[in-house]
C-alpha atoms as a PDB file:
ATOM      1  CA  UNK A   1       5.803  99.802  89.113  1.00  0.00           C
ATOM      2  CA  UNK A   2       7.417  96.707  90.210  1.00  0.00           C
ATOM      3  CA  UNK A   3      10.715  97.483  88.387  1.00  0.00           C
ATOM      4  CA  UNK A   4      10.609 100.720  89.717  1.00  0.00           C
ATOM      5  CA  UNK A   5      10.555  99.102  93.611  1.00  0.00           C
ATOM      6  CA  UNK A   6      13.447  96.998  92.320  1.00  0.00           C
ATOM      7  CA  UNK A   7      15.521  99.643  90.774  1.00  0.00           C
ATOM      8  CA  UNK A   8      14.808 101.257  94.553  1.00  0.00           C
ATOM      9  CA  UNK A   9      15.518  97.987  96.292  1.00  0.00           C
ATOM     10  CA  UNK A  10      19.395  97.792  93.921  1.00  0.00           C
ATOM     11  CA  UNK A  11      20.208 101.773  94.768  1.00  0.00           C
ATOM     12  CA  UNK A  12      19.326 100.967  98.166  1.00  0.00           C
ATOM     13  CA  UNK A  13      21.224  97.991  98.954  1.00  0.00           C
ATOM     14  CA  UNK A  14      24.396  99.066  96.974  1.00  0.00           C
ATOM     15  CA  UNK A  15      24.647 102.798  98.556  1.00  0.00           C
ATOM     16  CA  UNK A  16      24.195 101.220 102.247  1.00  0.00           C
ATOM     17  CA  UNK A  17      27.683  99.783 101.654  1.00  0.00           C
ATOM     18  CA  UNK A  18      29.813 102.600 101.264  1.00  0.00           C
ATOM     19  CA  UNK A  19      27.660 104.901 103.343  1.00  0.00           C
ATOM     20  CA  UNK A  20      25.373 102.792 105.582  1.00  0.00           C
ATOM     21  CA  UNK A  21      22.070 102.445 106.186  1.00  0.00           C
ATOM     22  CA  UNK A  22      21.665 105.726 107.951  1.00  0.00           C
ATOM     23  CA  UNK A  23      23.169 107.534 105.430  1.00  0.00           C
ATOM     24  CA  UNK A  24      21.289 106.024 102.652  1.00  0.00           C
ATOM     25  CA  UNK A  25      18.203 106.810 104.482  1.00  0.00           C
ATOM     26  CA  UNK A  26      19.082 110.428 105.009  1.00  0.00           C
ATOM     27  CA  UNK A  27      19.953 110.994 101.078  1.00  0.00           C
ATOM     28  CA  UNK A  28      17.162 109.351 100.067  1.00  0.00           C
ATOM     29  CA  UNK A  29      14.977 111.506 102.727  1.00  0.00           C
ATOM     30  CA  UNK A  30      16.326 114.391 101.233  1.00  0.00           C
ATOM     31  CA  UNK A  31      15.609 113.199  97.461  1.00  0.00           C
ATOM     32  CA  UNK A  32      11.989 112.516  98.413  1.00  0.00           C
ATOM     33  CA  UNK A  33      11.261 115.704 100.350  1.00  0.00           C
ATOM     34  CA  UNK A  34      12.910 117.570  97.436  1.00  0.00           C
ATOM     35  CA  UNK A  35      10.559 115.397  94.704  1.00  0.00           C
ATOM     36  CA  UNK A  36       7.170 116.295  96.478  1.00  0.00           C
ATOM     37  CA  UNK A  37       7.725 120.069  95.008  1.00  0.00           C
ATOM     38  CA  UNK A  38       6.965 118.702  91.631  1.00  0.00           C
ATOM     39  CA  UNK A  39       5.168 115.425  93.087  1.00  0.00           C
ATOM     40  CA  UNK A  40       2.720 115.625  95.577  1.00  0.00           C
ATOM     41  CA  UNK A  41       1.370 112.292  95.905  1.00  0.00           C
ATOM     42  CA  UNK A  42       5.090 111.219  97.147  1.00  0.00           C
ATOM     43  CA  UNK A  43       4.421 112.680 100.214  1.00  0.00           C
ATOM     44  CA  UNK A  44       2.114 109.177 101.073  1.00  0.00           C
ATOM     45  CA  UNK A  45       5.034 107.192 100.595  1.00  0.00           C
ATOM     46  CA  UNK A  46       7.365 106.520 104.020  1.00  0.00           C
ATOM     47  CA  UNK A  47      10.920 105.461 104.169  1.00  0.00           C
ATOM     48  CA  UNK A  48      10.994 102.861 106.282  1.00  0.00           C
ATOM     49  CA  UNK A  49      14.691 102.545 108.891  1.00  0.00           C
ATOM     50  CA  UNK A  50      16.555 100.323 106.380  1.00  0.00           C
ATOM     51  CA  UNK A  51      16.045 102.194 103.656  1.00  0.00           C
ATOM     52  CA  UNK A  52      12.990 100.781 101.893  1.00  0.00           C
ATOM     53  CA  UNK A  53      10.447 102.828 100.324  1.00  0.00           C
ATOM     54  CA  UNK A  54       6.961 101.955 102.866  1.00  0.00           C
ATOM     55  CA  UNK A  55       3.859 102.714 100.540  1.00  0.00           C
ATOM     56  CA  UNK A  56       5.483 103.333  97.188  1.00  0.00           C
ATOM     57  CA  UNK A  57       3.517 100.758  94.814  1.00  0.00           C
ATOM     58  CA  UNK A  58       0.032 102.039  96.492  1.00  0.00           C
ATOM     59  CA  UNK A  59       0.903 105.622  96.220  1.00  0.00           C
ATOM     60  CA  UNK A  60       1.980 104.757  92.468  1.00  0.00           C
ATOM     61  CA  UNK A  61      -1.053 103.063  91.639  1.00  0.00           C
ATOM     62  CA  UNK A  62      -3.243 105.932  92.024  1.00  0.00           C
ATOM     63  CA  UNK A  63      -1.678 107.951  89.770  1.00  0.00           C
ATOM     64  CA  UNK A  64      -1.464 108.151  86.120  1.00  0.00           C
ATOM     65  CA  UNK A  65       1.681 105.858  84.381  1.00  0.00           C
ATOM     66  CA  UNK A  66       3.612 108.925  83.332  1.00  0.00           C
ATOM     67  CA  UNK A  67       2.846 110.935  86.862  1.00  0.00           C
ATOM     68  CA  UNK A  68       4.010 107.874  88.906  1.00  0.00           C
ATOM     69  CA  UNK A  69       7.070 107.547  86.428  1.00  0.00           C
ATOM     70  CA  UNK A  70       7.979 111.238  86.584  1.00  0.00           C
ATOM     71  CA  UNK A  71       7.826 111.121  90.432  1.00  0.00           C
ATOM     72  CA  UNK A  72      10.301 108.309  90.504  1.00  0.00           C
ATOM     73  CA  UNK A  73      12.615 109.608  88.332  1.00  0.00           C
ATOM     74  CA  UNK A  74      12.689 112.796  90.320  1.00  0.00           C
ATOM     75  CA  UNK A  75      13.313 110.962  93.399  1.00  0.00           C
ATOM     76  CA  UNK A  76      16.124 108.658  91.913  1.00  0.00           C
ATOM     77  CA  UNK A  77      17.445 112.226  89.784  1.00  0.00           C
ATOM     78  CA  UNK A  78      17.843 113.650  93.406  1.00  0.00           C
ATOM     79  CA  UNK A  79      19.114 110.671  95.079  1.00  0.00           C
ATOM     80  CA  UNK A  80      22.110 110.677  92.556  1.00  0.00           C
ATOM     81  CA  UNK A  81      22.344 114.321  92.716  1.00  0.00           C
ATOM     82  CA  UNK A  82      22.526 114.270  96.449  1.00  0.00           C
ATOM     83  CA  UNK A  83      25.247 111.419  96.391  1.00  0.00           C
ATOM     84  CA  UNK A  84      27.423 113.018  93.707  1.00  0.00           C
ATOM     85  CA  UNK A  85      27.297 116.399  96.105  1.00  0.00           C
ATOM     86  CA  UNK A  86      29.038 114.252  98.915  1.00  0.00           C
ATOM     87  CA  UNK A  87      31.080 111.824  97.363  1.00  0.00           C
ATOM     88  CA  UNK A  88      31.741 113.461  93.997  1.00  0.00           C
ATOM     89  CA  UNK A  89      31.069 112.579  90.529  1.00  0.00           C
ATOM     90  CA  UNK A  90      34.067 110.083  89.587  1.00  0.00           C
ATOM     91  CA  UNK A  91      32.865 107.795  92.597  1.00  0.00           C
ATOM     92  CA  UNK A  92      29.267 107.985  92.319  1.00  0.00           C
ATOM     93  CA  UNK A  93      29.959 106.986  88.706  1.00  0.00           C
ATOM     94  CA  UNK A  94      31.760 103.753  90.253  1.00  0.00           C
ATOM     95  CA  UNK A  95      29.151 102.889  92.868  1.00  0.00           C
ATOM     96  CA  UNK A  96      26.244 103.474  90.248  1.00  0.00           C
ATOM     97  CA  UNK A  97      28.378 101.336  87.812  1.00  0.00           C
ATOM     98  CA  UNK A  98      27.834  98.226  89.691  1.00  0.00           C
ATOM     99  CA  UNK A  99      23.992  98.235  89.076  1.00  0.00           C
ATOM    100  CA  UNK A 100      23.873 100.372  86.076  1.00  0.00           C
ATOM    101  CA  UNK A 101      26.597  99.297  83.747  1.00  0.00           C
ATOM    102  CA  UNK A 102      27.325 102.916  82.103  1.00  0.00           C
ATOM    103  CA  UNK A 103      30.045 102.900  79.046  1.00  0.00           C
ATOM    104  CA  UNK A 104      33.009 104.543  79.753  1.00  0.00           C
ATOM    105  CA  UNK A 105      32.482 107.239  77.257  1.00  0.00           C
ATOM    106  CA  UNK A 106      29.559 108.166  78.787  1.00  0.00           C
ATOM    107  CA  UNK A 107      31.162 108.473  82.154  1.00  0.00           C
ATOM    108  CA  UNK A 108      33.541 111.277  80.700  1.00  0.00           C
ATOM    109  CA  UNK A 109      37.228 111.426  81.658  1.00  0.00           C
ATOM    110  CA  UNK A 110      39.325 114.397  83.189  1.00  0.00           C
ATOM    111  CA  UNK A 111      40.221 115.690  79.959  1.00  0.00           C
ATOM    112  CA  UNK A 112      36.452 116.167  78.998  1.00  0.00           C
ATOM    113  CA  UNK A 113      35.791 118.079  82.374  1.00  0.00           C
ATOM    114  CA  UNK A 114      39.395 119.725  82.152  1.00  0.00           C
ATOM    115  CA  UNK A 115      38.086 121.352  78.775  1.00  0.00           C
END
C-alpha cells in the first residue's frame, strides 16, 4: 500500500498549490466521508491539517488487497470528482496532468464534448 500513500502524498502536494492546504483538506474530507458508504474501514483513517492521510497503511493492512484497493480508488475517484465540480474538467485535466501524464486523446477536446 506504499504506492498507494505515495500516489496520496503526489495528489496532495500538487492540489495544495492551486487551492491550498485548506482546500485540499476539505476535498479530500469530503472524498473520504463520501468513500466510507461503500468502505467502512476508511472511517479509521484521519486526515491530518496538511493534508496527509493519518492511519491509512494500518487501516489498509487489515483488510483484504482488493478491499483496501477498492477503498482507495473510491477515495481518489471522489477526490477528482470533487475537484472537477469546482474547478471544471479542462483544468483538473491540467493539474492531474502534472502527476499523471494522460494523452491528449484521452483528455477529449471541445469538439468531442460539443458533439
Amino acid at each position: 500500500m506504499a504506492v498507494v500513500q505515495e500516489a496520496f502524498e503526489k495528489l496532495r502536494i500538487r492540489l495544495s498549490q492551486p487551492i491550498g492546504a485548506a482546500g485540499y483538506r476539505a476535498l479530500l474530507t469530503r472524498a473520504l466521508t463520501l468513500s466510507t458508504n461503500n468502505s467502512p474501514w476508511l472511517e479509521a483513517i484521519q486526515i491530518e491539517k496538511d493534508g496527509t492521510l493519518a492511519g491509512f497503511t494500518e487501516a489498509a493492512a487489515s483488510q483484504s488487497l482488493s478491499s483496501a484497493i477498492e477503498g482507495s480508488v473510491e477515495i481518489v475517484t471522489h477526490l477528482i470528482e470533487l475537484l472537477e465540480t469546482f474547478v471544471g474538467r479542462e483544468l483538473s485535466l491540467r493539474l492531474l496532468a502534472d502527476i499523471w501524464p494522460i494523452p491528449v486523446d484521452e483528455m477529449g477536446t471541445k469538439e468531442d464534448s460539443n458533439g
